[in-house]
PDB file of N, CA and C in Angstrom:
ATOM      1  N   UNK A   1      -4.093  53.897  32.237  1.00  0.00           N
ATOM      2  CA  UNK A   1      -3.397  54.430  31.101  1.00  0.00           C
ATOM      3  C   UNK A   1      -3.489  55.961  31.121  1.00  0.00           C
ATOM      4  N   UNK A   2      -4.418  56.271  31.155  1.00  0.00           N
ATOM      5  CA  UNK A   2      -4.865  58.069  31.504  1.00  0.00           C
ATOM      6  C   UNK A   2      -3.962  58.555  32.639  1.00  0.00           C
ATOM      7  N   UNK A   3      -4.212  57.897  33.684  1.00  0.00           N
ATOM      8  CA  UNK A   3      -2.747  58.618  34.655  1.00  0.00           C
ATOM      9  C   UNK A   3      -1.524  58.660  34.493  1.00  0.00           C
ATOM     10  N   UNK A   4      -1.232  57.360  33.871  1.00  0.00           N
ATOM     11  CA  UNK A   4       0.129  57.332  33.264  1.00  0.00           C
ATOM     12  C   UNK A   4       0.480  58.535  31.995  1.00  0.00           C
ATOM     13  N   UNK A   5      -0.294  58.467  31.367  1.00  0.00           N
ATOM     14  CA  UNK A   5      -0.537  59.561  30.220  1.00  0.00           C
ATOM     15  C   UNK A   5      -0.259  60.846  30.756  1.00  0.00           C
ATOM     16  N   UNK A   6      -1.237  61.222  31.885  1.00  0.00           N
ATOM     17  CA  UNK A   6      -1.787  62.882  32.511  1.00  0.00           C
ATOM     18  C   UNK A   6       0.195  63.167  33.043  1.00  0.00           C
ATOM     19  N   UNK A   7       0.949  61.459  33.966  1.00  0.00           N
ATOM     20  CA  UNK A   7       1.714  62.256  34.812  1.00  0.00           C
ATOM     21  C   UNK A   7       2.949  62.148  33.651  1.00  0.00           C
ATOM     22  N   UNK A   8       2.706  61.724  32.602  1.00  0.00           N
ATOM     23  CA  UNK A   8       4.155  62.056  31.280  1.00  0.00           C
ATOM     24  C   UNK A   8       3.439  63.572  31.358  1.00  0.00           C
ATOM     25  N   UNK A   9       2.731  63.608  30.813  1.00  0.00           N
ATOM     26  CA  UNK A   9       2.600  64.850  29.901  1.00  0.00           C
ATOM     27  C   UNK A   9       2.840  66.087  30.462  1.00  0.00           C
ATOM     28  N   UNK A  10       3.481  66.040  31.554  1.00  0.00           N
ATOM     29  CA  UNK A  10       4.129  67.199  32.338  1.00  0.00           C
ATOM     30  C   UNK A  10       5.452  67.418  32.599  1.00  0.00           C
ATOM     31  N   UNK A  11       6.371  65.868  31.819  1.00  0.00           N
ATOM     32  CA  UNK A  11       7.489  65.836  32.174  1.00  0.00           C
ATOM     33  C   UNK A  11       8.124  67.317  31.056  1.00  0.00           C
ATOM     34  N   UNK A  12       9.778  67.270  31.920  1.00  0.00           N
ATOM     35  CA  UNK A  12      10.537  68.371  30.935  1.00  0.00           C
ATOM     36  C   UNK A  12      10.811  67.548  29.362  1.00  0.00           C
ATOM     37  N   UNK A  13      10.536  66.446  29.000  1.00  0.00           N
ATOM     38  CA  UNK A  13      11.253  66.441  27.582  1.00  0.00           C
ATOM     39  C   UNK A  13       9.685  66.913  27.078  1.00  0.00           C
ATOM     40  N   UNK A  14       8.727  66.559  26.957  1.00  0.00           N
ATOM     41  CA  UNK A  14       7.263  66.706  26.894  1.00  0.00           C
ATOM     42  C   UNK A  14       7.035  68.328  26.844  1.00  0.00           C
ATOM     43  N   UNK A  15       7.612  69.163  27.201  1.00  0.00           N
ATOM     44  CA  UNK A  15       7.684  70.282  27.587  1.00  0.00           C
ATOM     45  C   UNK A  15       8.590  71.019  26.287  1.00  0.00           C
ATOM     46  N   UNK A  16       9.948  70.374  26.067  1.00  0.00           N
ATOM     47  CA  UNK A  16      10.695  70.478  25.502  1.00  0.00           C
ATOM     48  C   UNK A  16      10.298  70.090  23.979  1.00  0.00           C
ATOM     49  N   UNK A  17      10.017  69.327  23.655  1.00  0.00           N
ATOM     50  CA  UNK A  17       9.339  69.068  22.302  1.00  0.00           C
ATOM     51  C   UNK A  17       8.275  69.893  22.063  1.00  0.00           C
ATOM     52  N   UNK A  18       7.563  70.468  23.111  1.00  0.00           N
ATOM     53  CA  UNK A  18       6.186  71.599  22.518  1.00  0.00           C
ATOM     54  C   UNK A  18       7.024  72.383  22.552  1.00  0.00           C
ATOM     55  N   UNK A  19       7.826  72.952  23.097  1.00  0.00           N
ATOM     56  CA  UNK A  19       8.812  74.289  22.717  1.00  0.00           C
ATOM     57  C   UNK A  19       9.411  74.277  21.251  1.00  0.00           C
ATOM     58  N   UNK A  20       9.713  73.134  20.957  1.00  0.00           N
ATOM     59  CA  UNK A  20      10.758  73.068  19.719  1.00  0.00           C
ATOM     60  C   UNK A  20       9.604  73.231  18.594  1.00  0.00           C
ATOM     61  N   UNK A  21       8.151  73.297  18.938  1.00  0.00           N
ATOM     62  CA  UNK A  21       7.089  73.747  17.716  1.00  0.00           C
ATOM     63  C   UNK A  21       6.544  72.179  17.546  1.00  0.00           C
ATOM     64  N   UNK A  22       6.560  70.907  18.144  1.00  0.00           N
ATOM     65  CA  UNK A  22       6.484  70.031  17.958  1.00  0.00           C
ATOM     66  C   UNK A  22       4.336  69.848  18.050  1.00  0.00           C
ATOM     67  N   UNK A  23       3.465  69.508  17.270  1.00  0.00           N
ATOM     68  CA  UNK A  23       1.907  69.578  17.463  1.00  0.00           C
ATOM     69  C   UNK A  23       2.109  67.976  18.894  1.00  0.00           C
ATOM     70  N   UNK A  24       0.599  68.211  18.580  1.00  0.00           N
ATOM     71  CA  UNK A  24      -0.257  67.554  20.228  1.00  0.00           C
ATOM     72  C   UNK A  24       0.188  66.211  19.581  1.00  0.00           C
ATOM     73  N   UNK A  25      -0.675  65.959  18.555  1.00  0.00           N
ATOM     74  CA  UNK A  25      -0.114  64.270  17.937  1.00  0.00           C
ATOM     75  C   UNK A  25       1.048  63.751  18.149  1.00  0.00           C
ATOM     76  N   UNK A  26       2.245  64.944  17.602  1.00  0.00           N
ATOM     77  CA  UNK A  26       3.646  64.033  17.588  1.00  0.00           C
ATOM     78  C   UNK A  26       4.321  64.166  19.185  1.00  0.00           C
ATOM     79  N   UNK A  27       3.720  64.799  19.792  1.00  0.00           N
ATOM     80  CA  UNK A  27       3.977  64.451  21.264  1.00  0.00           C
ATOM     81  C   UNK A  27       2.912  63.585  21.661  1.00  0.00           C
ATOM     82  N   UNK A  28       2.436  62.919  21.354  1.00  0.00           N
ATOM     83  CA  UNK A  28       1.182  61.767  22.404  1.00  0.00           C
ATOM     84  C   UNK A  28       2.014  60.439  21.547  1.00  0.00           C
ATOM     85  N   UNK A  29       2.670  60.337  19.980  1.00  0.00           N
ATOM     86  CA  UNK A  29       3.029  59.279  19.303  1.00  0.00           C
ATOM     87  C   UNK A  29       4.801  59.121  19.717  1.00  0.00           C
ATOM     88  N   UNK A  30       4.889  60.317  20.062  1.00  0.00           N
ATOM     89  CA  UNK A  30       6.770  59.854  19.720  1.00  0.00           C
ATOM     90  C   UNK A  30       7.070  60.466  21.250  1.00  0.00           C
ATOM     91  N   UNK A  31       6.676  61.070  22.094  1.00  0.00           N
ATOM     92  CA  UNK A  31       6.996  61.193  23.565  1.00  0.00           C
ATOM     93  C   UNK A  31       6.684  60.239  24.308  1.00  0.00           C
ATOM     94  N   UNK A  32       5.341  60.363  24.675  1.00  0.00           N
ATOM     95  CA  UNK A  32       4.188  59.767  25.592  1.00  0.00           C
ATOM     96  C   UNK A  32       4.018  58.496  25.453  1.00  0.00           C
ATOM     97  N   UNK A  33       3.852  58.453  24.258  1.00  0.00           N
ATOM     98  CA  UNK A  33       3.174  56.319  24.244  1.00  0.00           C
ATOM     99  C   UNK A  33       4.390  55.906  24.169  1.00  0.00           C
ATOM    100  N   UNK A  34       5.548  55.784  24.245  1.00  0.00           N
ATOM    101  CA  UNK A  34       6.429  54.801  24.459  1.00  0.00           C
ATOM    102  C   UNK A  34       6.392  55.124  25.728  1.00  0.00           C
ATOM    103  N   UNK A  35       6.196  55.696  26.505  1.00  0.00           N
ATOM    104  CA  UNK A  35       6.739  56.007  27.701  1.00  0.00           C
ATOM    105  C   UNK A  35       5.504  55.061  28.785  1.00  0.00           C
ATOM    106  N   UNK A  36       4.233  54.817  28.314  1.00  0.00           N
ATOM    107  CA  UNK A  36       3.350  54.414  28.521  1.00  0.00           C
ATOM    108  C   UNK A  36       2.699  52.760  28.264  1.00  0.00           C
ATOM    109  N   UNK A  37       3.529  52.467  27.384  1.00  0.00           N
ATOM    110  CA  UNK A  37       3.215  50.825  26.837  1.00  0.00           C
ATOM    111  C   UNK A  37       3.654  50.219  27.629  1.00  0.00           C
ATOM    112  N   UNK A  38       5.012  50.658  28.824  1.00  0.00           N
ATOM    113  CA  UNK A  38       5.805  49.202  29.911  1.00  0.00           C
ATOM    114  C   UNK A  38       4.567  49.227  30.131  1.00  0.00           C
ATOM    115  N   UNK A  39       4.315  50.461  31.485  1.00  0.00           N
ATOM    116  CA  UNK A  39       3.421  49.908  32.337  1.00  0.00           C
ATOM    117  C   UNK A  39       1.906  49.464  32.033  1.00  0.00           C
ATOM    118  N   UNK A  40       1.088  49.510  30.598  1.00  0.00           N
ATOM    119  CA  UNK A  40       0.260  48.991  30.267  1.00  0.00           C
ATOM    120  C   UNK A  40       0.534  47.881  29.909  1.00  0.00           C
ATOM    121  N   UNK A  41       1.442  47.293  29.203  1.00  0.00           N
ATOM    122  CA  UNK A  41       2.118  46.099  29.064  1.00  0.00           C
ATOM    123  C   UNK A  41       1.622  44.744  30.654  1.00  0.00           C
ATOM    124  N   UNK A  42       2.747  45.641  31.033  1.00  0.00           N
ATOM    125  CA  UNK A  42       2.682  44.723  32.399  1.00  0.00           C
ATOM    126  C   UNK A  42       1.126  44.949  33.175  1.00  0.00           C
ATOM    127  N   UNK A  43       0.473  45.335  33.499  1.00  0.00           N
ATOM    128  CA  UNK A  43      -1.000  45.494  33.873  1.00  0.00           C
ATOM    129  C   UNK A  43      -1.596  44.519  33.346  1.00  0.00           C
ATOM    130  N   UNK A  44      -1.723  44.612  32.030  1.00  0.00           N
ATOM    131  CA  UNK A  44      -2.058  43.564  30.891  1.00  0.00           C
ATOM    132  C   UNK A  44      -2.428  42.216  31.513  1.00  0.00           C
ATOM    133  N   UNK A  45      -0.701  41.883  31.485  1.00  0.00           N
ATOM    134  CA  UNK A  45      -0.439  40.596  31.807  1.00  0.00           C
ATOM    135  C   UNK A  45      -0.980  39.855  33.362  1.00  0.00           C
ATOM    136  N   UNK A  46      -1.185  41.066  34.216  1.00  0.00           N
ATOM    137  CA  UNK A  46      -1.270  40.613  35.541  1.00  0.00           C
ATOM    138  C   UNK A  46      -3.010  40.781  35.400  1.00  0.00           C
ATOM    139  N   UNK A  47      -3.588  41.443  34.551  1.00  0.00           N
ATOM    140  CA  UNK A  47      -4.715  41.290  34.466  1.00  0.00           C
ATOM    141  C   UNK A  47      -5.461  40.131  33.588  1.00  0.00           C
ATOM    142  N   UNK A  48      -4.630  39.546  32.978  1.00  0.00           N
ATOM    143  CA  UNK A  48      -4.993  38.515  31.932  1.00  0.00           C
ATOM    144  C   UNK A  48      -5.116  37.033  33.237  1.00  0.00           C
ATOM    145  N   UNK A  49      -4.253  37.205  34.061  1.00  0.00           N
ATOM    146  CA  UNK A  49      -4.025  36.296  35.106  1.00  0.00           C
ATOM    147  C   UNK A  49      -5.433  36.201  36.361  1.00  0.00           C
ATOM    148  N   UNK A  50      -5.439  37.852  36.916  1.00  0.00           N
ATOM    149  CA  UNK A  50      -6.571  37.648  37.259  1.00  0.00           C
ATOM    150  C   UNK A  50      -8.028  37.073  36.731  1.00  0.00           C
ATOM    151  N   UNK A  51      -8.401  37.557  35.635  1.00  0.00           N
ATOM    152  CA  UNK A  51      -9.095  36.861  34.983  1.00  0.00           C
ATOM    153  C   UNK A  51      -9.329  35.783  34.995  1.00  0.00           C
ATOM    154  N   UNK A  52      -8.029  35.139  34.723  1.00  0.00           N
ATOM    155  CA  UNK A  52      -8.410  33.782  34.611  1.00  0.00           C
ATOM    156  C   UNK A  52      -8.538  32.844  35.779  1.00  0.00           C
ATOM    157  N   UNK A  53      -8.039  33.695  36.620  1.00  0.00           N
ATOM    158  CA  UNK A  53      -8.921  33.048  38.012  1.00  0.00           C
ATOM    159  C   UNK A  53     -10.064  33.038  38.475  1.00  0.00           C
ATOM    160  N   UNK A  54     -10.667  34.451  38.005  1.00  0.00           N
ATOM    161  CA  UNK A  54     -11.957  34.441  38.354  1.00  0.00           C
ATOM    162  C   UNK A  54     -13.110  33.583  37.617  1.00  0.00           C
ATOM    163  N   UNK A  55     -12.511  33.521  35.921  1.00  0.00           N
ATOM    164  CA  UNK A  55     -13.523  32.537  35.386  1.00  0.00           C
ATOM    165  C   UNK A  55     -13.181  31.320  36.111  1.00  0.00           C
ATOM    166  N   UNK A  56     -11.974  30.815  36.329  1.00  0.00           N
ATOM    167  CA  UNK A  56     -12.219  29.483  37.087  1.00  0.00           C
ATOM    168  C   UNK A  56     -12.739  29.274  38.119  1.00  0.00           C
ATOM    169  N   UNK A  57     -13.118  30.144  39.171  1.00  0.00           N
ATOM    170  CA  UNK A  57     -13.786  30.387  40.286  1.00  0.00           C
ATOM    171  C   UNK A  57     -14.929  30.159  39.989  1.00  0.00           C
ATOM    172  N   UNK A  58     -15.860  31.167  39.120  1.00  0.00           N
ATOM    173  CA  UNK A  58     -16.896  31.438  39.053  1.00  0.00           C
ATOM    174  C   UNK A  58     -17.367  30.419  38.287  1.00  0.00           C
ATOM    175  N   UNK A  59     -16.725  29.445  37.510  1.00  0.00           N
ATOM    176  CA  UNK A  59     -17.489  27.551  36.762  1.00  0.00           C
ATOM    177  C   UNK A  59     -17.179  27.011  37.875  1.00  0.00           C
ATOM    178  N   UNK A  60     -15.845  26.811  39.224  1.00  0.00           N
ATOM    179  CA  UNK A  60     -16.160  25.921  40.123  1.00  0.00           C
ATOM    180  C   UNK A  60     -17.322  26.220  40.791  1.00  0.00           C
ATOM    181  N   UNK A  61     -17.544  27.347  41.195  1.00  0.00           N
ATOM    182  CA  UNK A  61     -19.113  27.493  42.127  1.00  0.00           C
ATOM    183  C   UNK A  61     -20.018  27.433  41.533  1.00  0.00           C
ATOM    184  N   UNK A  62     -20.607  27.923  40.747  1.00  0.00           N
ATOM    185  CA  UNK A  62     -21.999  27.795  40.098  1.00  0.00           C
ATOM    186  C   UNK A  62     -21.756  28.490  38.570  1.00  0.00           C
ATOM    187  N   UNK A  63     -21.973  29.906  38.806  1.00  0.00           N
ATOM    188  CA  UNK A  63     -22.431  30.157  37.187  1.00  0.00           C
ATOM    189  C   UNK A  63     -21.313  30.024  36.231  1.00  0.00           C
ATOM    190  N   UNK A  64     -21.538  29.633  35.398  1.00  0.00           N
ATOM    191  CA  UNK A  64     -20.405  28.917  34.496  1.00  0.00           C
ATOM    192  C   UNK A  64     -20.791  29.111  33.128  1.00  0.00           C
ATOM    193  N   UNK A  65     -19.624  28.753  32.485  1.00  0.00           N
ATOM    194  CA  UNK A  65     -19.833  28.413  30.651  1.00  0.00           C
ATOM    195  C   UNK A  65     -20.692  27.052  30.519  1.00  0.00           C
ATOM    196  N   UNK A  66     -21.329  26.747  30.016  1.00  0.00           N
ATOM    197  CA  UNK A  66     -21.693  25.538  29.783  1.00  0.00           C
ATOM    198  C   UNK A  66     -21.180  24.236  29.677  1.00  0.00           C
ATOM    199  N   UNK A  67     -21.462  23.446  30.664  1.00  0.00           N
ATOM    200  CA  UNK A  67     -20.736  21.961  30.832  1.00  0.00           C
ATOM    201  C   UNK A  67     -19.569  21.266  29.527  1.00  0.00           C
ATOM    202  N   UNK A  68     -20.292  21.200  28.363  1.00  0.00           N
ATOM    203  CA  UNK A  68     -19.536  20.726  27.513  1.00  0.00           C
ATOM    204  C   UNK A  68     -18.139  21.334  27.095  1.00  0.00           C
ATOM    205  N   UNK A  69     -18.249  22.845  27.629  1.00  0.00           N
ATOM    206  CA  UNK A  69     -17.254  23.372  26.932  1.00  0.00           C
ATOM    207  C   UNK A  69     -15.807  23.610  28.121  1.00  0.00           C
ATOM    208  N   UNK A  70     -14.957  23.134  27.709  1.00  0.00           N
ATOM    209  CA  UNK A  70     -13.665  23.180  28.548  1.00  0.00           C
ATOM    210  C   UNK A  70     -12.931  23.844  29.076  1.00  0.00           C
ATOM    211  N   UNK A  71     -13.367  24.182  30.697  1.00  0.00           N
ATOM    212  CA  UNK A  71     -13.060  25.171  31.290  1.00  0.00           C
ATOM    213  C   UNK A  71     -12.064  24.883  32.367  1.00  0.00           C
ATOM    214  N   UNK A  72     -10.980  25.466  33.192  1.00  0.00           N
ATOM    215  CA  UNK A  72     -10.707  24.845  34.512  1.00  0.00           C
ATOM    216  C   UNK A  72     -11.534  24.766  35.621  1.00  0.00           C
ATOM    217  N   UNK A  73     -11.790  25.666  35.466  1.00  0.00           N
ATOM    218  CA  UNK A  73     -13.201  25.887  36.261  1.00  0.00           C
ATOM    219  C   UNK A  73     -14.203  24.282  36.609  1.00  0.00           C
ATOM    220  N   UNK A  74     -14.627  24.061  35.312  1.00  0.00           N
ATOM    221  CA  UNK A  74     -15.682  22.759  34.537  1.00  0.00           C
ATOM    222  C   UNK A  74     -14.897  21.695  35.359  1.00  0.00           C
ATOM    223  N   UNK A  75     -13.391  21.327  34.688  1.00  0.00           N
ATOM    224  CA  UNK A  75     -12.894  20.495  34.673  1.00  0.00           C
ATOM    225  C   UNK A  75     -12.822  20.165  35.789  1.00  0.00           C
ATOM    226  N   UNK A  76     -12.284  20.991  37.223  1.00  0.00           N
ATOM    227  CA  UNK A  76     -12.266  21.081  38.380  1.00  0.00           C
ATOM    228  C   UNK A  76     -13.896  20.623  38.908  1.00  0.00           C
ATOM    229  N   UNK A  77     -14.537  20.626  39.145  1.00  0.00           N
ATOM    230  CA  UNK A  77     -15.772  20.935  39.789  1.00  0.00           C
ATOM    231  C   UNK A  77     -16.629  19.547  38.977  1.00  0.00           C
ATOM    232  N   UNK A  78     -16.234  19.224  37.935  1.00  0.00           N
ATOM    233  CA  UNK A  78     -16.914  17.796  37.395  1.00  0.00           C
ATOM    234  C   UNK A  78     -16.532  16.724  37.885  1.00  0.00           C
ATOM    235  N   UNK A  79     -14.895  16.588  38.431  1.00  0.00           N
ATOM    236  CA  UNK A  79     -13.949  15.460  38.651  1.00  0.00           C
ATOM    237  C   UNK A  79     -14.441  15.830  40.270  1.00  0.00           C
ATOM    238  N   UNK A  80     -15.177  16.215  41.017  1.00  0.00           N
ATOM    239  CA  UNK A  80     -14.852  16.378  42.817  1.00  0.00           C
ATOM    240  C   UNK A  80     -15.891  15.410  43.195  1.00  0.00           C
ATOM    241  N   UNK A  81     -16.684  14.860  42.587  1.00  0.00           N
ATOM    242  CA  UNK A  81     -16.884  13.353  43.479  1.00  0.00           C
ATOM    243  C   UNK A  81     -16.307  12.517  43.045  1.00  0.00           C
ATOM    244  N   UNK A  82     -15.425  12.338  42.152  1.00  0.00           N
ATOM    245  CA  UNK A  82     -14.143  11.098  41.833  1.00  0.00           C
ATOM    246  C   UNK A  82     -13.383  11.346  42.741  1.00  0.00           C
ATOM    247  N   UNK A  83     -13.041  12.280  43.276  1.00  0.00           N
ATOM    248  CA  UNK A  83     -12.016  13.025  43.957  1.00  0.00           C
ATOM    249  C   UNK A  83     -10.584  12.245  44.944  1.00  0.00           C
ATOM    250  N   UNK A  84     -11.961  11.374  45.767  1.00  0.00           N
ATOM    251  CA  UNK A  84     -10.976  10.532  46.394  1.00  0.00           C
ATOM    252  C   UNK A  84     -10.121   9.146  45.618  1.00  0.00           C
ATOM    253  N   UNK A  85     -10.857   8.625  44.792  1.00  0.00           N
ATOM    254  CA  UNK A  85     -10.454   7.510  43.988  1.00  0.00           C
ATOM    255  C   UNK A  85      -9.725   7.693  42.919  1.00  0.00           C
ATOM    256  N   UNK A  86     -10.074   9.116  42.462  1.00  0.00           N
ATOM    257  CA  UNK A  86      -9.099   9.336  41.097  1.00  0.00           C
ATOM    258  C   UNK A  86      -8.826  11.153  41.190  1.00  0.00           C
ATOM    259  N   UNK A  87      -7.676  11.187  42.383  1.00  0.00           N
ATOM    260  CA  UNK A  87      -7.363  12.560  42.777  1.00  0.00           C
ATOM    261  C   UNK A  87      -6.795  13.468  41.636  1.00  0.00           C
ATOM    262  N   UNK A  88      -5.839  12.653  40.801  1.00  0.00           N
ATOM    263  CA  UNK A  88      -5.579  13.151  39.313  1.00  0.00           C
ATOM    264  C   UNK A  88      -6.319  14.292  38.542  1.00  0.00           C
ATOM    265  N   UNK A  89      -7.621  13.732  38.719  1.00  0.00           N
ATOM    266  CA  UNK A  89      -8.575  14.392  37.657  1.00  0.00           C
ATOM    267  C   UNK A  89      -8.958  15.616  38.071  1.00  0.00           C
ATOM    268  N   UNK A  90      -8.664  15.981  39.675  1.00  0.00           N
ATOM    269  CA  UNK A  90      -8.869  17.153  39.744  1.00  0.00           C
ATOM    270  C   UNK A  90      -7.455  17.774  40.013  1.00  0.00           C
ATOM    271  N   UNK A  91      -6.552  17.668  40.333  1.00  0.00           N
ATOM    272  CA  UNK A  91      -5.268  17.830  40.352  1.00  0.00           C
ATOM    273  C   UNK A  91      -4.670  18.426  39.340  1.00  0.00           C
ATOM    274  N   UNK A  92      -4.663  17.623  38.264  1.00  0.00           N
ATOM    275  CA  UNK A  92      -3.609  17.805  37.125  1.00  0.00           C
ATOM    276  C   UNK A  92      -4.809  19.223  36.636  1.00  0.00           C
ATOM    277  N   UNK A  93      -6.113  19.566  36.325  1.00  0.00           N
ATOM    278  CA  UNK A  93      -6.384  20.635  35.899  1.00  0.00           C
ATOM    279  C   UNK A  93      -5.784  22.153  37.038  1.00  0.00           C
ATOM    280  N   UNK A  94      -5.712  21.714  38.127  1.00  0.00           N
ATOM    281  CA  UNK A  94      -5.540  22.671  39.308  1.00  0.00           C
ATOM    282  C   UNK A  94      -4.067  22.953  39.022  1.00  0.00           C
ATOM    283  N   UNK A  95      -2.964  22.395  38.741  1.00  0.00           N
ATOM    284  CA  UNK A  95      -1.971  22.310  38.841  1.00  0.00           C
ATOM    285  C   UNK A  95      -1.867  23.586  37.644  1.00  0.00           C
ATOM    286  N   UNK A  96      -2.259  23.059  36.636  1.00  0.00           N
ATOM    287  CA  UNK A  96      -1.913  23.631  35.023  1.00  0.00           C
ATOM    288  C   UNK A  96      -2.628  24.903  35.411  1.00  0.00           C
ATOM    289  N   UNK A  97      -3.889  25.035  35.923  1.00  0.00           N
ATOM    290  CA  UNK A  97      -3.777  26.322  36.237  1.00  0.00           C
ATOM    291  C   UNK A  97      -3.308  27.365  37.111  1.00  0.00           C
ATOM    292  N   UNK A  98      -2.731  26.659  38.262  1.00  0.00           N
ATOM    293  CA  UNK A  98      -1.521  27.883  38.899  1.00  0.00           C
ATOM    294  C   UNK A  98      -0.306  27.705  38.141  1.00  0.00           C
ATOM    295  N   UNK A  99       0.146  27.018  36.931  1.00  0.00           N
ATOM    296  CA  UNK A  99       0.962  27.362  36.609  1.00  0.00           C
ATOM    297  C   UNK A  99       0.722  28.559  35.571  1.00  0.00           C
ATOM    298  N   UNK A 100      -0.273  28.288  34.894  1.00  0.00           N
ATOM    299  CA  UNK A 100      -0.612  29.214  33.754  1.00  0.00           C
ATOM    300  C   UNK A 100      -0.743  30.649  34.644  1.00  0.00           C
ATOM    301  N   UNK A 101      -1.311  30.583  36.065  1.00  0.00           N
ATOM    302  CA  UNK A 101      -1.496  32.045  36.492  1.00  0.00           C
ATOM    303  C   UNK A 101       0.030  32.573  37.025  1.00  0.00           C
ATOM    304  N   UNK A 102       0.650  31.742  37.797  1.00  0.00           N
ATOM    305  CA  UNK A 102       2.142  32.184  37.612  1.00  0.00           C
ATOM    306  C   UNK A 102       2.248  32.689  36.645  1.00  0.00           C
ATOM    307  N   UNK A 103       2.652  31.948  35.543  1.00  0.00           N
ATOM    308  CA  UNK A 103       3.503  32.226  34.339  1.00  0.00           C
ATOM    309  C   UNK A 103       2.942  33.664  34.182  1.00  0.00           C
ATOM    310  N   UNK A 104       1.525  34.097  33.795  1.00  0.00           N
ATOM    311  CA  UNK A 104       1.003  35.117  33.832  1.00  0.00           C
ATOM    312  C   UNK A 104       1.718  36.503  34.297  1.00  0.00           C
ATOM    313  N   UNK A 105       1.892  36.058  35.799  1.00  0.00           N
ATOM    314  CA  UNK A 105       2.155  37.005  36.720  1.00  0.00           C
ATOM    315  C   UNK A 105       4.062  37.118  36.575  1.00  0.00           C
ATOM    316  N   UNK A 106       4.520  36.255  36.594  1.00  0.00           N
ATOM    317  CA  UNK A 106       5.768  35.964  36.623  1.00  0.00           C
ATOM    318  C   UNK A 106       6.166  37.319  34.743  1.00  0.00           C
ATOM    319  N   UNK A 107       5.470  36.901  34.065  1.00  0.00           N
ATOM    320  CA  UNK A 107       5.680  37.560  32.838  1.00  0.00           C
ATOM    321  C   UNK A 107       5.184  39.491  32.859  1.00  0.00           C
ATOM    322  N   UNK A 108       4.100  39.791  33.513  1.00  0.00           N
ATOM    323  CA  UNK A 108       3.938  40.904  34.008  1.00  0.00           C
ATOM    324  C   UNK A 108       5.212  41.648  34.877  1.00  0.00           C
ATOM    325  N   UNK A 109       5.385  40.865  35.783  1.00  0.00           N
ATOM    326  CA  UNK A 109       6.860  41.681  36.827  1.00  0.00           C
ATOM    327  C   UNK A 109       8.004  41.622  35.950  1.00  0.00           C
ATOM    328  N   UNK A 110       8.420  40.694  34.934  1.00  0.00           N
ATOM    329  CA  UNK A 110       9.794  40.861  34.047  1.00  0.00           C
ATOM    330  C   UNK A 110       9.246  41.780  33.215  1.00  0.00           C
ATOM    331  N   UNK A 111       7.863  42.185  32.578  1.00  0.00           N
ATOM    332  CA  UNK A 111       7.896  43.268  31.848  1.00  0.00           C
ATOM    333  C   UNK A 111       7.949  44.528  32.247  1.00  0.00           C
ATOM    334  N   UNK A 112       7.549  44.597  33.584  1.00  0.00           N
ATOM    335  CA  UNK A 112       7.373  45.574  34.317  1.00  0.00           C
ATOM    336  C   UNK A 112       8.901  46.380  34.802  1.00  0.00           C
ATOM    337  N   UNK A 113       9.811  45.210  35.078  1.00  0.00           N
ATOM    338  CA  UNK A 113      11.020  45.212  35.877  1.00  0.00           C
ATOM    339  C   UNK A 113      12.105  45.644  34.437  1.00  0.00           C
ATOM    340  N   UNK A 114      11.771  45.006  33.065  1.00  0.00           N
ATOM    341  CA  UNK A 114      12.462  45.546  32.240  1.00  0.00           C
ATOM    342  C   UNK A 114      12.349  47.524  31.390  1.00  0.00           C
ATOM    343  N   UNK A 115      11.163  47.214  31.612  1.00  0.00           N
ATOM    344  CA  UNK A 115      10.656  48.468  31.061  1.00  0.00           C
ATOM    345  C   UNK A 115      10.121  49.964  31.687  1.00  0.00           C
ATOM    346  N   UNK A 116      10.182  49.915  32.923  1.00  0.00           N
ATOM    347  CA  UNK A 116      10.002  50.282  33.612  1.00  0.00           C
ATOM    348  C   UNK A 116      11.141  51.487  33.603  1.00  0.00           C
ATOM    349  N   UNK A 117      10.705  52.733  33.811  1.00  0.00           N
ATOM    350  CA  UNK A 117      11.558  54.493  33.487  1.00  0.00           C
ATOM    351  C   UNK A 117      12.936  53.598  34.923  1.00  0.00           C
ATOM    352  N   UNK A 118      13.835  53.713  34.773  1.00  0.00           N
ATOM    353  CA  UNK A 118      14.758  54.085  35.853  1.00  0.00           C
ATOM    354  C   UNK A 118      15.143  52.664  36.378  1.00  0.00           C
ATOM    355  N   UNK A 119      14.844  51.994  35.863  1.00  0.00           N
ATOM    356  CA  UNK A 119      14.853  50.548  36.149  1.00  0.00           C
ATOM    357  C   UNK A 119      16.260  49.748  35.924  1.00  0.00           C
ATOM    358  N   UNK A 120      17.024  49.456  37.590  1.00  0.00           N
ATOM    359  CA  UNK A 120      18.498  48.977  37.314  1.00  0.00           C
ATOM    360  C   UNK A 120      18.726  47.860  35.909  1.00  0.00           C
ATOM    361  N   UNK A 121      19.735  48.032  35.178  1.00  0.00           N
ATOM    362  CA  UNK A 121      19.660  46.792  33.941  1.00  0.00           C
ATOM    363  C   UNK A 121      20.708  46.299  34.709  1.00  0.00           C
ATOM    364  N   UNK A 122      19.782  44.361  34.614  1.00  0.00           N
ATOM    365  CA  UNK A 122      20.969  43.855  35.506  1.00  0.00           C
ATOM    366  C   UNK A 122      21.675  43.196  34.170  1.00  0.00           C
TER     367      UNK A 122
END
């Protein structure tokens, strides 16, 4: 967010509004942060995704949330000696979660791709 911030705050309208007598505030509220929310926006989202891979990683291998509580992670890693007899049980949690991390990611690049300075509108 700070780089994004540092490389607005040099543009000519940014420039142009401190000329016109405009203070530091109403250039960081009415220049800068719109100019700054796509790409935190989209980060967001692709970071909300990573995340949630890593907690599921980190309950399939060892350190985890506590058994009772419902994790993909849990869910995955409880069902793997059923595995062969009742493939479902680890499946259908695996499934729901690459979709949820798609969706994630899939929702980051349309925010990114919409909002984004210069960005063709198809």
């Amino acid at each position: 967010m700070r780089a994004n911030a540092m490389s607005f705050a040099g543009r000519e309208f940014v420039t142009a509004a401190r000329s016109l007598g405009a203070g530091e505030i109403r250039i960081m509220l009415r220049e800068v942060a719109p100019n700054i929310v796509a790409p935190v926006l989209s980060y967001s989202f692709m970071l909300v995704a990573v995340l949630i891979v890593a907690e599921a990683s980190l309950s399939y291998l060892g350190p985890r949330i506590p058994r009772p509580e419902p994790t993909w992670g849990n869910m995955i890693s409880a069902d793997q000696p059923d595995f062969e007899r009742y493939p479902y049980l680890v499946g259908i949690p695996a499934f729901v979660l690459f979709l949820t991390v798609l969706s994630f990611n899939q929702l980051g690049e349309a925010a990114g791709r919409k909002w984004s300075p210069g960005a063709a509108k198809i």
